[in-house]
Structure formats: C-alpha cells, structure tokens
Protein backbone atom coordinates (compact mmCIF):
# COMPACT_ATOMS: atom_id res chain seq x y z
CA UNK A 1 0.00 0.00 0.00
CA UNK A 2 0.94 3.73 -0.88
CA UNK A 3 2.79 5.18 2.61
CA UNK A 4 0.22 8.21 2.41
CA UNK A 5 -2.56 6.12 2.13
CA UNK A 6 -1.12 4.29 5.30
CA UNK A 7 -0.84 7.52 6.66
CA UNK A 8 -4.31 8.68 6.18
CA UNK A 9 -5.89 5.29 6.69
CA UNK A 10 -4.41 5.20 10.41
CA UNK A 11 -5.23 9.33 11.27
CA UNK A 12 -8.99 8.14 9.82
CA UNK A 13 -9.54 5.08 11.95
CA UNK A 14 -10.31 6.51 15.05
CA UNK A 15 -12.66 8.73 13.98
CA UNK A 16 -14.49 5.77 11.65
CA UNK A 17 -14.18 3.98 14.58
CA UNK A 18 -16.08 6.65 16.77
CA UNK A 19 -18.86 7.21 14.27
CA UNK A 20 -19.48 3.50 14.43
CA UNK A 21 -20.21 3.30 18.07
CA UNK A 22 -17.28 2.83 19.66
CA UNK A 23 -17.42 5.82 21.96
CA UNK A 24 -20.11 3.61 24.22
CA UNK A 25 -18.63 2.68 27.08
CA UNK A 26 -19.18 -0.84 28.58
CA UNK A 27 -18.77 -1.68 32.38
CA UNK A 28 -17.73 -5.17 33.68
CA UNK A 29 -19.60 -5.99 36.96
CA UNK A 30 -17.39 -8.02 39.31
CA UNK A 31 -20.10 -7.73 42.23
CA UNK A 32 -21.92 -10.85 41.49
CA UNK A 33 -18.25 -12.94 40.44
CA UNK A 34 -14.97 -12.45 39.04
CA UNK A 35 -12.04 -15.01 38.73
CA UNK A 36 -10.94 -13.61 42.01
CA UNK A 37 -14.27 -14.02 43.20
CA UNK A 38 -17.10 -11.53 43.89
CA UNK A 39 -15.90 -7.88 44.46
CA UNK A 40 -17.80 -4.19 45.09
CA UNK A 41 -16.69 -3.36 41.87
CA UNK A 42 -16.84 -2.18 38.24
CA UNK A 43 -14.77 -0.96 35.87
CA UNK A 44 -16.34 0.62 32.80
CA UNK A 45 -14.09 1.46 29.55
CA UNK A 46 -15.16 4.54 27.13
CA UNK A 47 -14.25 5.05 23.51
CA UNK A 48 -11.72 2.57 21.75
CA UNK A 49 -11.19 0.56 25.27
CA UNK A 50 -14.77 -0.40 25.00
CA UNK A 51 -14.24 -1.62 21.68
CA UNK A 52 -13.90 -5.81 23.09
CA UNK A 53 -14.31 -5.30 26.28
CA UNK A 54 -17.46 -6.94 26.85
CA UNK A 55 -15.98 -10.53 26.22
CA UNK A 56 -12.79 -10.26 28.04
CA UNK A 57 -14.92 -9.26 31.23
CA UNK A 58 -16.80 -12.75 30.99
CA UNK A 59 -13.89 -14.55 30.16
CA UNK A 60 -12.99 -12.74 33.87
CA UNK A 61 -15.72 -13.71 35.35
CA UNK A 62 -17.76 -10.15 35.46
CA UNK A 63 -20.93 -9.49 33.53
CA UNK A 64 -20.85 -7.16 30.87
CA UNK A 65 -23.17 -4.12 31.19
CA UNK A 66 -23.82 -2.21 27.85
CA UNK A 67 -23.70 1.45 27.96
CA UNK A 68 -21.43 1.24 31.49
CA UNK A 69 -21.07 0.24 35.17
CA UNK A 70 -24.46 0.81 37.02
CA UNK A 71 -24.70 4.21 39.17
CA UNK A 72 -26.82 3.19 41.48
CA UNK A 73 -24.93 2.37 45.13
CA UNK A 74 -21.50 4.24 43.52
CA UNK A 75 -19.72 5.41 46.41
CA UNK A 76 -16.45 6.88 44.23
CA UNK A 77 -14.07 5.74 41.20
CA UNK A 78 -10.32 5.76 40.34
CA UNK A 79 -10.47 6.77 36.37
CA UNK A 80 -7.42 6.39 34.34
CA UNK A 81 -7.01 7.79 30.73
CA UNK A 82 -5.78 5.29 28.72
CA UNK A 83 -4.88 7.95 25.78
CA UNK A 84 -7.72 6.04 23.31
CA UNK A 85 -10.40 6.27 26.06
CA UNK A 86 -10.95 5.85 30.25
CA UNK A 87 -10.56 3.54 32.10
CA UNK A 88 -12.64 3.42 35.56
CA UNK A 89 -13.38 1.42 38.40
CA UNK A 90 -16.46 2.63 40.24
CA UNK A 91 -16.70 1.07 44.22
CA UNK A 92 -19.70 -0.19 45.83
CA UNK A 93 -20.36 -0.85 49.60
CA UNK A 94 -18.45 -1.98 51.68
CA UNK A 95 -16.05 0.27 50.21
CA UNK A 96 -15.58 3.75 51.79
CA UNK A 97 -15.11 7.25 49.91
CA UNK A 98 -11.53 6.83 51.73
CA UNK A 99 -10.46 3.56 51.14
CA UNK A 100 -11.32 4.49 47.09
CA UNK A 101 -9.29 7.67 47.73
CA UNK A 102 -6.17 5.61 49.10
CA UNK A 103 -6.78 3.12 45.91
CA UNK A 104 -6.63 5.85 43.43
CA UNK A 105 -3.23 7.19 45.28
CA UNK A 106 -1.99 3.82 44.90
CA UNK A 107 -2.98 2.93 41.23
CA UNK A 108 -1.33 6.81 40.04
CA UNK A 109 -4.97 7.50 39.04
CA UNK A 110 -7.76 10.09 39.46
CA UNK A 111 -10.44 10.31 42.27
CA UNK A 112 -14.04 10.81 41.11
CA UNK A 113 -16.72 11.23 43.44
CA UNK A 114 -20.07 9.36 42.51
CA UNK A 115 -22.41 9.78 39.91
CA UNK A 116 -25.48 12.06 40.32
C-alpha cells in the first residue's frame, strides 16, 4: 500500500471507529463474580477501550453491562485515561469514599466522586 494512504488510513480510523459506536462505554460488573471471586466493583471502559471489552470481562468472570457500570450504590471511582479512552473502576459498599481515595493514590490514578 501507498505510505500516504497508510498515513491517512491510520489518522482516519479513530474517527471511523467513533462514528461507528465505539465511543459507548461498557462496564464489567465483578459484584456478582470475578475469577478472584465476587468484588464491590466495576470498571467501565469509554471510547476505543470499549471496543472488546465486553468478552474479556466474561472470560474474567464479570458481567458485561452495555452502555457502562451501574450508578446506582456508587460510592467513588479511580479513572485512568488510557490515551484512546478511560478507564474506571467505580466502588460499591463496603467500600468507603476513603479507602477508594487511598486506591486511586496507589494505582497513580484520578479520584471521582459518585455519579449524580
């Protein structure tokens, strides 16, 4: 293939890849089960890291949720940006607002208070 049609093929596919849909996100629920097993968790993906996601959370263990984690019972999040989207794990009871704020601290990532 012609290098400037490489070129604009590869500056075009994200933005195909955004008019197709793939600026959904999708959450994996870990509350019911995971391969650890069940956690107060789940992490929802935006953009291109939604793009897949929803089978690599079953083959963890998690359901996939279309459209993101479920707000209800959020008590906070650590959100990473992966560069082609975020990456976020929302926390459920048990979990406190602090113990999520530690996590965060720990994982280099941002605090975000919950939904609503």
């Amino acid at each position: 293939m012609n290098p400037i049609r490489l070129l604009l093929a590869a500056a075009l596919l994200p933005a195909a890849l955004l008019a197709t849909g793939c600026a959904a996100a999708t959450g994996c629920d870990f509350r019911e089960g995971s391969a650890n097993g069940p956690e107060p968790r789940c992490q929802e993906r935006t953009m291109l890291q939604a793009s897949g996601f929803g089978a690599v959370c079953e083959g963890l263990g998690g359901t996939a949720v279309d459209g993101g984690c479920p707000s209800e019972g959020i008590v906070g999040g650590c959100t990473t940006d992966a560069g082609t989207g975020t990456i976020t794990d929302w926390y459920y009871d048990p979990i406190t607002e602090a113990e999520i704020q530690e996590t965060c601290v720990n994982d280099g990532s941002t605090y975000e208070a919950a939904p609503g």
